[in-house]
Protein backbone atom coordinates (compact mmCIF):
# COMPACT_ATOMS: atom_id res chain seq x y z
CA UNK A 1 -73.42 125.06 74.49
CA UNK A 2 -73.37 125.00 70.92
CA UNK A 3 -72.08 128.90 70.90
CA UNK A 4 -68.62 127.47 72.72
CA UNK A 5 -67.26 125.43 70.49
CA UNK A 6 -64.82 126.58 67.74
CA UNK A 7 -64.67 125.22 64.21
CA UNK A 8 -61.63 123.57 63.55
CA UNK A 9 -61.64 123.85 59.34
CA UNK A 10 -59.06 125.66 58.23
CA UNK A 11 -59.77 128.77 56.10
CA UNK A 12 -60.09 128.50 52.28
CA UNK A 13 -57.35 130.87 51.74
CA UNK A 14 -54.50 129.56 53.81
CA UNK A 15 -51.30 131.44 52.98
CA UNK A 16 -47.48 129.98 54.03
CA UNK A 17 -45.80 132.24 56.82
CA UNK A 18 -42.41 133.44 56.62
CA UNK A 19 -41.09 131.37 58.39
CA UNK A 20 -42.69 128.15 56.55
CA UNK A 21 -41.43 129.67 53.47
CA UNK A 22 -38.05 129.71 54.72
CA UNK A 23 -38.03 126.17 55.96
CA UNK A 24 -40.16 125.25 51.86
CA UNK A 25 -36.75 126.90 50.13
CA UNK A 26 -34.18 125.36 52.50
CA UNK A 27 -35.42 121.92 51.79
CA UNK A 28 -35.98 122.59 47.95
CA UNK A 29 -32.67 123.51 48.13
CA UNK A 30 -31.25 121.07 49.79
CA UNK A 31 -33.20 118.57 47.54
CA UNK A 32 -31.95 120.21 44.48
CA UNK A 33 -28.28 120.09 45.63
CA UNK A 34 -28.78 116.26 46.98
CA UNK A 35 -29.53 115.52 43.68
CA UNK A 36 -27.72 117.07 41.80
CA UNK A 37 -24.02 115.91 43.39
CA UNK A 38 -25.80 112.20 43.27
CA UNK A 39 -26.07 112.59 39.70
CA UNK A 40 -22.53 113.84 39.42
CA UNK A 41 -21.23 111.11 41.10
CA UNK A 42 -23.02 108.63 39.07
CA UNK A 43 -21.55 109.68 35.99
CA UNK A 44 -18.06 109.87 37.23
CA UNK A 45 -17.88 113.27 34.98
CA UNK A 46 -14.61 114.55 36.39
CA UNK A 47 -13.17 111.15 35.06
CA UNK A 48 -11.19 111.20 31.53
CA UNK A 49 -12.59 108.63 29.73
CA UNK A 50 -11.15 105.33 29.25
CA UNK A 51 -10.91 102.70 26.45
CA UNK A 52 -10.13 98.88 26.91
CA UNK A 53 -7.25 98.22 24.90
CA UNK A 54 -8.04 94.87 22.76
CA UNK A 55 -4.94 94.16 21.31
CA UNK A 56 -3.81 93.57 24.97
CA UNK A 57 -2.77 89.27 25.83
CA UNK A 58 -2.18 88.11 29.19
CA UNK A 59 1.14 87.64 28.16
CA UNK A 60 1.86 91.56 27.76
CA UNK A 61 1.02 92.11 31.48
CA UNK A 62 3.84 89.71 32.74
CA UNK A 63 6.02 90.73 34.96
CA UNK A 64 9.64 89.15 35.00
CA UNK A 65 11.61 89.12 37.67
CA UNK A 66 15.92 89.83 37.10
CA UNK A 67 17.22 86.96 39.36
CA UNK A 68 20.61 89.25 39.61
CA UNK A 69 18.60 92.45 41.21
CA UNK A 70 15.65 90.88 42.82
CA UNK A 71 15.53 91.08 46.67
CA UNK A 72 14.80 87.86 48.34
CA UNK A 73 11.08 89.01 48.96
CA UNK A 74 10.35 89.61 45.13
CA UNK A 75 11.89 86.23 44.46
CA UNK A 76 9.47 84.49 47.28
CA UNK A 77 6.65 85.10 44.64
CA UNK A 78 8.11 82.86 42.45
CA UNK A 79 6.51 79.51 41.86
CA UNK A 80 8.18 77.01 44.01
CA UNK A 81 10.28 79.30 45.63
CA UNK A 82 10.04 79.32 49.17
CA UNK A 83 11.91 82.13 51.44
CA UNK A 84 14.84 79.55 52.39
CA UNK A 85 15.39 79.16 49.01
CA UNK A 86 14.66 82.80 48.09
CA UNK A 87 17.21 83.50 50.37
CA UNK A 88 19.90 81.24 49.44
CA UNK A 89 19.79 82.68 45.80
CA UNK A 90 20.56 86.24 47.23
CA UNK A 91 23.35 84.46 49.20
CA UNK A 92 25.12 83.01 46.03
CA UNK A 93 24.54 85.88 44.34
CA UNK A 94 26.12 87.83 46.83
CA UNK A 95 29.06 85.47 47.48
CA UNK A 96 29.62 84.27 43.80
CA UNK A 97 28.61 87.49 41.09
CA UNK A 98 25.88 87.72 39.03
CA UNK A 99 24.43 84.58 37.15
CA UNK A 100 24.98 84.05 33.48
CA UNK A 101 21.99 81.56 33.14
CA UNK A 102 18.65 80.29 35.03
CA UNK A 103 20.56 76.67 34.56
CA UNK A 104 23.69 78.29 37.35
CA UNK A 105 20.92 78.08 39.93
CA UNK A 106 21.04 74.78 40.01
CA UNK A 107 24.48 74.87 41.79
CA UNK A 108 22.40 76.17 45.06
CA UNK A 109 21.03 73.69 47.81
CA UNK A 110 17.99 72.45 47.24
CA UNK A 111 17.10 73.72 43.64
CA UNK A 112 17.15 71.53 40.86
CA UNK A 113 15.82 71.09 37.05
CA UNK A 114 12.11 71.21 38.64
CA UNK A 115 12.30 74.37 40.09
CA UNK A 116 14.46 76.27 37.54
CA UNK A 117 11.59 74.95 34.53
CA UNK A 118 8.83 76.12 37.14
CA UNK A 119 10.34 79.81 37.25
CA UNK A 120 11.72 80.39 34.20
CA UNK A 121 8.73 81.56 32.74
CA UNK A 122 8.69 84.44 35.89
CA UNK A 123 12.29 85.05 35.66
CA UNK A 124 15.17 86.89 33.44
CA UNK A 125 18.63 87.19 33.59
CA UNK A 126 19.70 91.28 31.92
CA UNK A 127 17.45 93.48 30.88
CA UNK A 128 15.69 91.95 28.15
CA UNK A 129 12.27 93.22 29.62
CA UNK A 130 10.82 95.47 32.32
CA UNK A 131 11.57 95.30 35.95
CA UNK A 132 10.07 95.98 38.82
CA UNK A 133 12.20 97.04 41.79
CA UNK A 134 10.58 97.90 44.82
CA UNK A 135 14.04 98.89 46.49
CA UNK A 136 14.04 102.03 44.37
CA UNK A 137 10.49 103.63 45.38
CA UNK A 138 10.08 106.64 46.97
């Protein structure tokens, strides 16, 4: 009985197949590369690099709107401003000219002192600063 049974230890000299060696490289590899693009993501490294900008108040980044150019769906993001009212500035604009002042609004339904004081900080009458059209994008 005890000549039938095989030993199951494995061999002191065990050597990789082919094969296994294969399969050892392709997930080295693999590993490798993994980590690699990981890292290279991580650093953003195809990025040019970027500075905050200090001298830089809130009141640099505002936007005016021109009340003569300004579509009735720019104006609807002015405090206040509904798109009835929005709207009915476009209207006079359209029917009377261009206005000459903020205070000219006040000659439309429904928009008084109130109103013109809440948007006249949003709101410019020329060119005297940037614009932003969104008719004109392509």
């Amino acid at each position: 009985m005890n000549s039938m049974q095989i030993s199951q230890k494995p061999s002191g000299n065990f050597s990789p197949t082919k094969k296994q060696l294969v399969v050892i490289y392709f997930l080295a590899t693999t590993l490798f590369v993994g980590t690699m693009i990981k890292i290279g993501m991580d650093r953003h490294w195809w990025l040019p690099e970027t500075e905050l900008v200090s001298t830089l108040s809130p009141e640099d980044l505002k936007v005016k709107l021109d009340i003569n150019s300004a579509p009735w769906y720019e104006l609807v993001l002015l405090p206040k401003l509904g798109e009835k009212k929005a709207k009915a500035i476009v209207a006079y604009r359209e029917e009377h000219g261009n206005f000459k002042s903020l205070e000219e609004l006040s000659n439309i339904n429904g928009i008084g002192a109130a109103i013109i004081e809440a948007i006249r900080d949003h709101t410019k009458i020329g060119t005297d600063t940037t614009a932003i059209n969104l008719n004109n994008r392509k």
